[in-house]
N, C-alpha and C. Protein backbone atom coordinates (compact mmCIF):
# COMPACT_ATOMS: atom_id res chain seq x y z
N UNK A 1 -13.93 -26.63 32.93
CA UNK A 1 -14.30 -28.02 33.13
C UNK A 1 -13.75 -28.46 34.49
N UNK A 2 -14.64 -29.00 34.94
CA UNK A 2 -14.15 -29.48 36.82
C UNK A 2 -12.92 -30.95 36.24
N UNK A 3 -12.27 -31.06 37.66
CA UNK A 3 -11.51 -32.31 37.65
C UNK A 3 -11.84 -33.12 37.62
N UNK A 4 -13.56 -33.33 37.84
CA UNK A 4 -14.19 -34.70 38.12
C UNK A 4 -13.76 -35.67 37.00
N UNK A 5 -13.61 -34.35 35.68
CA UNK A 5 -13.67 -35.22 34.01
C UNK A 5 -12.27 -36.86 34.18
N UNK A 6 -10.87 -35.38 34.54
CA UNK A 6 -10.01 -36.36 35.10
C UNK A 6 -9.93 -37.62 36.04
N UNK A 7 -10.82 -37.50 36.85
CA UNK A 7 -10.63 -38.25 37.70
C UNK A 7 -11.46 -39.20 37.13
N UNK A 8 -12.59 -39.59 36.47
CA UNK A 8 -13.22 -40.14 36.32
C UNK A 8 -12.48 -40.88 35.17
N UNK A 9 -11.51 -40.57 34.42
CA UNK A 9 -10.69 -41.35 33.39
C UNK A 9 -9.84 -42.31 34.18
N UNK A 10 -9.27 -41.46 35.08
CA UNK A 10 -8.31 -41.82 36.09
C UNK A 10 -8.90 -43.24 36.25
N UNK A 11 -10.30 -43.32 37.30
CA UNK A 11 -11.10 -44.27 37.74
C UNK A 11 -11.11 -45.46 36.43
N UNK A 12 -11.36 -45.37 35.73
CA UNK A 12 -11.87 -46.52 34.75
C UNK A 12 -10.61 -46.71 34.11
N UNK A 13 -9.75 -46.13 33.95
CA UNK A 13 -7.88 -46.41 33.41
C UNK A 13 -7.82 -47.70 34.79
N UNK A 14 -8.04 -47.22 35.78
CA UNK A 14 -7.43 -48.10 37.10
C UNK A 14 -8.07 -49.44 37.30
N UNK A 15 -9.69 -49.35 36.82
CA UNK A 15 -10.69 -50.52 36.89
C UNK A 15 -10.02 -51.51 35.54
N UNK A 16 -9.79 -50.83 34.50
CA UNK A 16 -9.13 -51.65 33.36
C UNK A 16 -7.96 -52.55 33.48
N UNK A 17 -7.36 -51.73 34.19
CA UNK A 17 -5.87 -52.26 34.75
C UNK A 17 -5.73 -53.62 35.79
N UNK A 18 -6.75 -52.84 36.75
CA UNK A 18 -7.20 -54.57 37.86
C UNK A 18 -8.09 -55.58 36.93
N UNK A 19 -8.90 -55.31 35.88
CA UNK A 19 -9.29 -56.83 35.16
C UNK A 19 -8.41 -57.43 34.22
N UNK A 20 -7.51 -56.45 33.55
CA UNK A 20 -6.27 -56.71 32.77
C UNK A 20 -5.43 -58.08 33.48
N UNK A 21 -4.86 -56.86 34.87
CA UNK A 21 -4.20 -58.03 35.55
C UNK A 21 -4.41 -59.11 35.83
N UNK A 22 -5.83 -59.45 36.07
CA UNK A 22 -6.29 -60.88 36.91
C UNK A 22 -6.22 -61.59 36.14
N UNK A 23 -6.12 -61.50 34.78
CA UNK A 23 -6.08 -62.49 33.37
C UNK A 23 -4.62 -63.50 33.65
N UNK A 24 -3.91 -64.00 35.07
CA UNK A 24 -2.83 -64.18 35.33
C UNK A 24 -2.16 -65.35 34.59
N UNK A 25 -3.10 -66.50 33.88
CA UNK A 25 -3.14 -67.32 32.66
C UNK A 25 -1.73 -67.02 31.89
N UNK A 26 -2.56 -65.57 31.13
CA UNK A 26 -1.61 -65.46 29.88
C UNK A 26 -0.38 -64.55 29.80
N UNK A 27 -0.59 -63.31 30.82
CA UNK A 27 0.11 -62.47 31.11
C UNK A 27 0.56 -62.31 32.70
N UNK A 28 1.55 -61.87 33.20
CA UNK A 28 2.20 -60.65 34.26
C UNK A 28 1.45 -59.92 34.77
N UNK A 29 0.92 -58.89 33.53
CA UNK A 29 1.06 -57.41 34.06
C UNK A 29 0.02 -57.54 32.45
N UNK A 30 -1.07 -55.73 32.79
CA UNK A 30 -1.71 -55.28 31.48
C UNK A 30 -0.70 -54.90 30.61
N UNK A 31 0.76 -55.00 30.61
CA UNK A 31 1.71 -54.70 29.51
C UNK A 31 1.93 -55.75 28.49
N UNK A 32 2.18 -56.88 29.69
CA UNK A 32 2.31 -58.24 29.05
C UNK A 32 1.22 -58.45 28.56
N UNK A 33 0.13 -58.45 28.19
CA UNK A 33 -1.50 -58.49 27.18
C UNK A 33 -1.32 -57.89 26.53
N UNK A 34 -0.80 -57.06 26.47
CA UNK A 34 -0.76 -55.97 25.04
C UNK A 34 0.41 -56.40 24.29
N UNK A 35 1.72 -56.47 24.87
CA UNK A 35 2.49 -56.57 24.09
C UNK A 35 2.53 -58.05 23.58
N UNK A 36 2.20 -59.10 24.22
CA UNK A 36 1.70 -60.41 23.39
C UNK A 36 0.40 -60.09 21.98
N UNK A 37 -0.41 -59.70 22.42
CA UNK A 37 -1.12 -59.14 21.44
C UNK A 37 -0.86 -58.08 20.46
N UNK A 38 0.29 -57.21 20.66
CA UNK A 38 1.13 -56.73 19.05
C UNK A 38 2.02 -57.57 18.66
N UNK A 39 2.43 -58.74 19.25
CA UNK A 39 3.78 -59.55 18.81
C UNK A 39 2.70 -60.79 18.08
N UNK A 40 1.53 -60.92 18.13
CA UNK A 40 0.72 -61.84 17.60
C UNK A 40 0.22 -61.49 16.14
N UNK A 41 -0.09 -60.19 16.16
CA UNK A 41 -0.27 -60.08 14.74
C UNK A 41 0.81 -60.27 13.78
N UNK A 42 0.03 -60.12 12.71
CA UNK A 42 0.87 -60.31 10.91
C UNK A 42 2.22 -60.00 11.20
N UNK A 43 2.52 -58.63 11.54
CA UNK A 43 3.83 -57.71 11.69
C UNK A 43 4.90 -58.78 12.02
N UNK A 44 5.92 -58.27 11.63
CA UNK A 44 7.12 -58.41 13.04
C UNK A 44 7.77 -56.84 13.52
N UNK A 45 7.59 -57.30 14.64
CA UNK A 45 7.98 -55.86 15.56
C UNK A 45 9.61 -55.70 16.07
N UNK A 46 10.02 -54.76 16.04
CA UNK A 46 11.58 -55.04 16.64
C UNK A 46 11.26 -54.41 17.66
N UNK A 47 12.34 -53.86 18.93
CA UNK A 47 11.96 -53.31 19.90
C UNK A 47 11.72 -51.16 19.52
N UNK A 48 12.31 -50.79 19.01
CA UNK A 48 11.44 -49.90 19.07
C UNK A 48 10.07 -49.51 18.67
N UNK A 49 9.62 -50.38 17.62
CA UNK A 49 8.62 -50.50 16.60
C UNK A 49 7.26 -50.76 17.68
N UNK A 50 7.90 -51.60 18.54
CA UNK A 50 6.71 -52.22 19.81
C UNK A 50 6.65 -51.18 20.52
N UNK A 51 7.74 -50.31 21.17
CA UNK A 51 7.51 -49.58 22.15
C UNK A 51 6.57 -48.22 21.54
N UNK A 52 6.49 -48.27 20.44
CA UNK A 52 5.86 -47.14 19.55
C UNK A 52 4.74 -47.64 19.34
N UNK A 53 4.29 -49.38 19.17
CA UNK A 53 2.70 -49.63 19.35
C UNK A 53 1.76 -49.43 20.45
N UNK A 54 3.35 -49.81 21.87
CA UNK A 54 2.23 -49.86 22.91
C UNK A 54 2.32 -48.51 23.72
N UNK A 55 2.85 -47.59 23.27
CA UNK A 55 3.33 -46.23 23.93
C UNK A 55 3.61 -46.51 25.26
N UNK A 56 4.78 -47.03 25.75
CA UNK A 56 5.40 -47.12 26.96
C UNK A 56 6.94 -46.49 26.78
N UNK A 57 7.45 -45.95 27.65
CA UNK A 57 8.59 -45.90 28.22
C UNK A 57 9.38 -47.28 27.83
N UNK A 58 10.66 -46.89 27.44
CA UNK A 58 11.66 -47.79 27.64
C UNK A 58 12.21 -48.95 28.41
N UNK A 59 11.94 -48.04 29.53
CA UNK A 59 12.03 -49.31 30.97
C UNK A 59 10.97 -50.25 31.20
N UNK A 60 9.96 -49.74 30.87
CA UNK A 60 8.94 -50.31 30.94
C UNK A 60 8.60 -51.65 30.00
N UNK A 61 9.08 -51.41 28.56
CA UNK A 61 8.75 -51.78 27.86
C UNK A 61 10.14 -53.36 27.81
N UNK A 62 11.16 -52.38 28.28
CA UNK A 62 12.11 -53.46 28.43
C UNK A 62 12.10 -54.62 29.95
N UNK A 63 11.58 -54.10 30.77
CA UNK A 63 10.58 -55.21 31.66
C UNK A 63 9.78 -56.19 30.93
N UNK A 64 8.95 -55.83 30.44
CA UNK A 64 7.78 -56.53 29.83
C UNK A 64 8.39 -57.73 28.88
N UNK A 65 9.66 -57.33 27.84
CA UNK A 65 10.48 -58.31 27.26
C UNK A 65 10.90 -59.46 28.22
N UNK A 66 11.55 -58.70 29.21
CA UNK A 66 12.39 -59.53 30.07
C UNK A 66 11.55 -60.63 30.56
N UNK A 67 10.28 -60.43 31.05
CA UNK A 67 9.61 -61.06 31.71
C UNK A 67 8.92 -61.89 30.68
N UNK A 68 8.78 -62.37 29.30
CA UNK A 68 8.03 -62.70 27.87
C UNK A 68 9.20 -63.74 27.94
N UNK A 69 10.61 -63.04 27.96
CA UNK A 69 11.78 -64.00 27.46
C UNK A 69 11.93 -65.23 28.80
N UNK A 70 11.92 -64.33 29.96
CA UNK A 70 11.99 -65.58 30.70
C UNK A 70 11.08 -66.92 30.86
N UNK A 71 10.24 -66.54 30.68
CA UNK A 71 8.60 -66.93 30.22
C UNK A 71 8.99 -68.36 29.06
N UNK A 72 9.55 -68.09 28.35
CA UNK A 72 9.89 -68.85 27.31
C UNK A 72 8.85 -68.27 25.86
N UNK A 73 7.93 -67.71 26.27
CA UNK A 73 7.80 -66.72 25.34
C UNK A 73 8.24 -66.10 24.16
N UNK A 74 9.00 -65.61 24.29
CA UNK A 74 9.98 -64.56 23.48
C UNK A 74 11.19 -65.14 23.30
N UNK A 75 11.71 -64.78 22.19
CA UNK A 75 13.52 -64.51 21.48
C UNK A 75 13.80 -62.98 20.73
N UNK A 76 14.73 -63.10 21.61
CA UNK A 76 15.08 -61.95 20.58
C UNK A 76 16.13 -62.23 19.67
N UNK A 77 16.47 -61.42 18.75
CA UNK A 77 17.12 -62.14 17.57
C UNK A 77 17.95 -60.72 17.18
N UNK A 78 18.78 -60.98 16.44
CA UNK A 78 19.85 -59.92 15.77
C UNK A 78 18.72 -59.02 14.79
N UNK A 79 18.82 -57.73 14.80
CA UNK A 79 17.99 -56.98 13.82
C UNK A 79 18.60 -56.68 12.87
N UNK A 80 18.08 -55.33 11.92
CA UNK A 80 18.96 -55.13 10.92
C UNK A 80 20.40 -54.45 10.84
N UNK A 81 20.57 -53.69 12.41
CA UNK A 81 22.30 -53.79 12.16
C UNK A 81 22.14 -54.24 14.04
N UNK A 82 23.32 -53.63 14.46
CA UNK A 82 23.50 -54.25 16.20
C UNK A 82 22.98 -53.82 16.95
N UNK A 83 21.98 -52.22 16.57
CA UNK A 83 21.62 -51.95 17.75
C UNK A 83 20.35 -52.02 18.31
N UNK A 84 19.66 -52.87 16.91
CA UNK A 84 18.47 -53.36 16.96
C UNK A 84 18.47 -55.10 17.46
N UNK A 85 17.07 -55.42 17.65
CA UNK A 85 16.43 -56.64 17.83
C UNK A 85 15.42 -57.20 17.80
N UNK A 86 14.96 -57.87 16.71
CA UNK A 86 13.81 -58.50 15.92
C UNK A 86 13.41 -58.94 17.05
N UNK A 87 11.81 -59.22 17.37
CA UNK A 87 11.38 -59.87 18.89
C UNK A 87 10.45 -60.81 18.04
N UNK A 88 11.01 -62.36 18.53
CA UNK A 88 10.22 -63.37 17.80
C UNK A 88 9.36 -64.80 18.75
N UNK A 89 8.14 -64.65 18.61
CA UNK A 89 7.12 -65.24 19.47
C UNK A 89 7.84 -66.62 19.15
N UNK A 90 7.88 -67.60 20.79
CA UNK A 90 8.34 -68.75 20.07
C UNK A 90 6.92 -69.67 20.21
N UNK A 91 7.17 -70.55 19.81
CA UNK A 91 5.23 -71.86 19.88
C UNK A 91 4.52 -71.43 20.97
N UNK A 92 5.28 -71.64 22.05
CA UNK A 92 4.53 -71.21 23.21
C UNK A 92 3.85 -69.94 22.97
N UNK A 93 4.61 -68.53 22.74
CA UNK A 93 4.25 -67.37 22.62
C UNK A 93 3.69 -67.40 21.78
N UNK A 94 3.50 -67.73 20.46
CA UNK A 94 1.93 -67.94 19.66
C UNK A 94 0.70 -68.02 20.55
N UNK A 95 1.26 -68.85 21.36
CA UNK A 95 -0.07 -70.13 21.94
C UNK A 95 -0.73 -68.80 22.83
N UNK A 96 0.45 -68.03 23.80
CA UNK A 96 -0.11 -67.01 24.77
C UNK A 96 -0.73 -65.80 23.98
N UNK A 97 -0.17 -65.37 22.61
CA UNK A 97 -0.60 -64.34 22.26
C UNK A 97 -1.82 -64.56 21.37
N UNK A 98 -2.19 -65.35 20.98
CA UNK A 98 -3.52 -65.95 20.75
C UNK A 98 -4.69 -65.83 22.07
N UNK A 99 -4.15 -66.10 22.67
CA UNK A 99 -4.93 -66.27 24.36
C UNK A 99 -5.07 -64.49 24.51
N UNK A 100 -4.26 -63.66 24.40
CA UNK A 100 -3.97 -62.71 25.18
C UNK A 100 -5.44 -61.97 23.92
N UNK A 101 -4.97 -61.90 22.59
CA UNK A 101 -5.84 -61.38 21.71
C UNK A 101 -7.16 -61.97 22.18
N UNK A 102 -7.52 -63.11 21.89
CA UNK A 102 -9.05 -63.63 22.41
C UNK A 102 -9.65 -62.78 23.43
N UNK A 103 -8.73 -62.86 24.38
CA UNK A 103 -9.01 -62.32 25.85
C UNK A 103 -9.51 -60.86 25.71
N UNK A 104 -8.41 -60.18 25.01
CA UNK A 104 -8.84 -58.80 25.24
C UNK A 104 -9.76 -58.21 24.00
N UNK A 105 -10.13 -59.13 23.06
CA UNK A 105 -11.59 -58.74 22.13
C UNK A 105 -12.54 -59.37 22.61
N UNK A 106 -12.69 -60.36 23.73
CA UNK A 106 -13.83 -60.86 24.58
C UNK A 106 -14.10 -59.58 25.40
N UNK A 107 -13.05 -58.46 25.84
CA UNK A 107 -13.48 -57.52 26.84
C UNK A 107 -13.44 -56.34 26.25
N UNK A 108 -13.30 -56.69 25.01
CA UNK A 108 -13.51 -55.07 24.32
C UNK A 108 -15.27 -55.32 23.65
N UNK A 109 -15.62 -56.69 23.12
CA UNK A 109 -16.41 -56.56 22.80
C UNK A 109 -18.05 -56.40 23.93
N UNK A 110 -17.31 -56.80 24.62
CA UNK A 110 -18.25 -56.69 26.51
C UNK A 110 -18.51 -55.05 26.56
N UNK A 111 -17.42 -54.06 26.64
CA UNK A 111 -17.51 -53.20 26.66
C UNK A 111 -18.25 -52.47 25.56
N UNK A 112 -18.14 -52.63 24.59
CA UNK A 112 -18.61 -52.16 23.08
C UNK A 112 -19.94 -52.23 23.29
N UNK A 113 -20.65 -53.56 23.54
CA UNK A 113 -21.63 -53.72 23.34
C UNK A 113 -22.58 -53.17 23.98
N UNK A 114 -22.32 -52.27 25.08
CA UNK A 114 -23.07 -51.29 25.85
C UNK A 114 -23.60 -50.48 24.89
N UNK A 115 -22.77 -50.04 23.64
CA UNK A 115 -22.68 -48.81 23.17
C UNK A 115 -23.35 -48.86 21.50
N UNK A 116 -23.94 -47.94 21.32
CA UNK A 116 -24.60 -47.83 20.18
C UNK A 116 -23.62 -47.39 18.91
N UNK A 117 -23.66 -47.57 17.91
CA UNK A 117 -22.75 -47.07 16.95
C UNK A 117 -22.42 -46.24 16.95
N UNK A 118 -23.02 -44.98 16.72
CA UNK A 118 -22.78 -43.08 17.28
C UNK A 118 -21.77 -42.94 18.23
N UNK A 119 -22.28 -43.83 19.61
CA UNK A 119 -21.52 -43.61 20.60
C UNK A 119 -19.77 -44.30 20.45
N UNK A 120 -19.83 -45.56 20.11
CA UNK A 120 -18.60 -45.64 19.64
C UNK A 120 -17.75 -44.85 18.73
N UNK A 121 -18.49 -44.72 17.62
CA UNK A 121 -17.54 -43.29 16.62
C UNK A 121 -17.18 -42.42 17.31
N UNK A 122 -18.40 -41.35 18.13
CA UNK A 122 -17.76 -41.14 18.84
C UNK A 122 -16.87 -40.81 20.22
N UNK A 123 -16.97 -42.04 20.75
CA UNK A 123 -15.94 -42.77 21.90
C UNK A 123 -14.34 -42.61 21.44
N UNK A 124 -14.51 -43.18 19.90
CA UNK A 124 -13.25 -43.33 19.12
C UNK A 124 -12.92 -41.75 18.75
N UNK A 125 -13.31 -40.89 18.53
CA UNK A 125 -12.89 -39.35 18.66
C UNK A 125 -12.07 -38.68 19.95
N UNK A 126 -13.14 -39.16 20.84
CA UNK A 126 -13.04 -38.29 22.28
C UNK A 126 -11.43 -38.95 22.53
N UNK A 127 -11.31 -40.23 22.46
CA UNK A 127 -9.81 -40.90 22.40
C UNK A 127 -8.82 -40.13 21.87
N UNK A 128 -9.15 -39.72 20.06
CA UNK A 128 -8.16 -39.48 19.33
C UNK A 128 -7.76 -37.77 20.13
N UNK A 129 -8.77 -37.09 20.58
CA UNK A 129 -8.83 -35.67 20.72
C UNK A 129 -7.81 -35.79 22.41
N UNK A 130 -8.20 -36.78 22.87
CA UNK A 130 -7.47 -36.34 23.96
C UNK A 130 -6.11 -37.08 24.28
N UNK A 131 -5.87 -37.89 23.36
CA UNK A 131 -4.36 -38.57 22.62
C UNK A 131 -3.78 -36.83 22.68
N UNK A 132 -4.00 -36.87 21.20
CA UNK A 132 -3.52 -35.82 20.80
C UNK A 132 -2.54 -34.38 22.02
N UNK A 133 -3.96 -33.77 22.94
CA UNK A 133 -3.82 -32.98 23.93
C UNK A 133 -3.30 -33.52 25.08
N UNK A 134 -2.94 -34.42 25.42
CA UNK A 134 -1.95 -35.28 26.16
C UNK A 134 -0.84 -35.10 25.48
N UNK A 135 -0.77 -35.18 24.42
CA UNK A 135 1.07 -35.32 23.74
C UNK A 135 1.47 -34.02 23.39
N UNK A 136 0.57 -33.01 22.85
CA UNK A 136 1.02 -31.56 22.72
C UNK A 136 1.67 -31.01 24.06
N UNK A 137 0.72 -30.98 25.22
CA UNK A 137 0.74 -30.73 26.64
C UNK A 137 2.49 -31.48 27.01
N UNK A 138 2.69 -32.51 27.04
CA UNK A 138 3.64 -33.29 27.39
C UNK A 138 4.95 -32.15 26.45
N UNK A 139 5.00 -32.47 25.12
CA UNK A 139 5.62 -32.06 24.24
C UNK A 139 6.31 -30.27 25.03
N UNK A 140 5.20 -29.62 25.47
CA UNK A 140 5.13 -27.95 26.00
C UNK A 140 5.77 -27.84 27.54
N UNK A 141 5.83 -29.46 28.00
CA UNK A 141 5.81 -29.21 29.10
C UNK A 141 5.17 -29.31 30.55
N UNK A 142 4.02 -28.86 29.99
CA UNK A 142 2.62 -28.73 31.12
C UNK A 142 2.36 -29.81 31.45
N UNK A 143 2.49 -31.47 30.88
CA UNK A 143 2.08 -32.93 31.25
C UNK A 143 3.78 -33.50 31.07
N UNK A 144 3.82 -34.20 32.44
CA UNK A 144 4.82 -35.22 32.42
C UNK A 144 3.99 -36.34 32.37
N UNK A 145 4.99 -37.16 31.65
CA UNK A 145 4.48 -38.52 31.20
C UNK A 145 5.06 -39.48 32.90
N UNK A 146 4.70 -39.96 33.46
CA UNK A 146 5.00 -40.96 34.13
C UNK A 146 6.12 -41.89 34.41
N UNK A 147 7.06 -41.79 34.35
CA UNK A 147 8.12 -42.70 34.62
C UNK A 147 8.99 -41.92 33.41
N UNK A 148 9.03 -40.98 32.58
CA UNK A 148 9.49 -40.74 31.25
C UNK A 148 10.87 -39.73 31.87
């Protein structure tokens, strides 16, 4: 298989990322959209629980707090022993992660709607298959993760 395959993920990872960002309203950064939008649902997330929804790095993920909390956004709160911390949306952060969800099922459903049912099922495969071979690869060695 040529590199084009890569590069062409590469390309549309990067196009996602510049419409992510411009959303400057509700979020920072495409981290801050996501992670308002797992701190919005049902759940409550502590911090590792999040960093395991949104598969980021540590540093990364602990940026994204920092920048939620200063925000007025976010609290963090005592977890279940000290070395944890419950992360709790305050009114405001409702208000953004409401915004942030809207936002990004307005552009998932934009995107979707190109696509015929088949093709989404399987869209949603080709994802899971190359999840997967990304994390084995990483796991072996052969893929470094980025900042990891």
């Amino acid at each position: 298989m040529s590199l084009q395959f890569v590069a062409d993920i590469h390309r549309v990872a990067t196009l996602l990322t510049s419409v992510l960002e411009r959303e400057k309203q509700i979020g920072a950064s495409a981290g801050d959209l996501f992670a308002l939008s797992a701190l919005g649902e049902p759940r409550q997330y502590d911090v590792a629980g999040l960093q395991v929804r949104l598969g980021v790095a540590p540093s990364t993920l602990s940026s994204i707090l920092n920048r939620l909390e200063k925000r007025g956004l976010l609290r963090r709160q005592p977890g279940r022993d000290r070395r944890t911390s419950d992360l709790v949306l305050t009114p405001d952060g409702h208000q953004a992660a409401e915004s942030a969800r809207t936002f990004l099922e307005s552009l998932e459903d934009r995107m979707v709607g190109e696509l015929s049912y088949g093709q989404v099922i399987a869209f949603t495969e080709v994802i899971e298959v190359l999840e997967k071979a990304l994390r084995a690869g990483s796991r072996k060695g052969t893929v470094r993760t980025v900042g990891a």
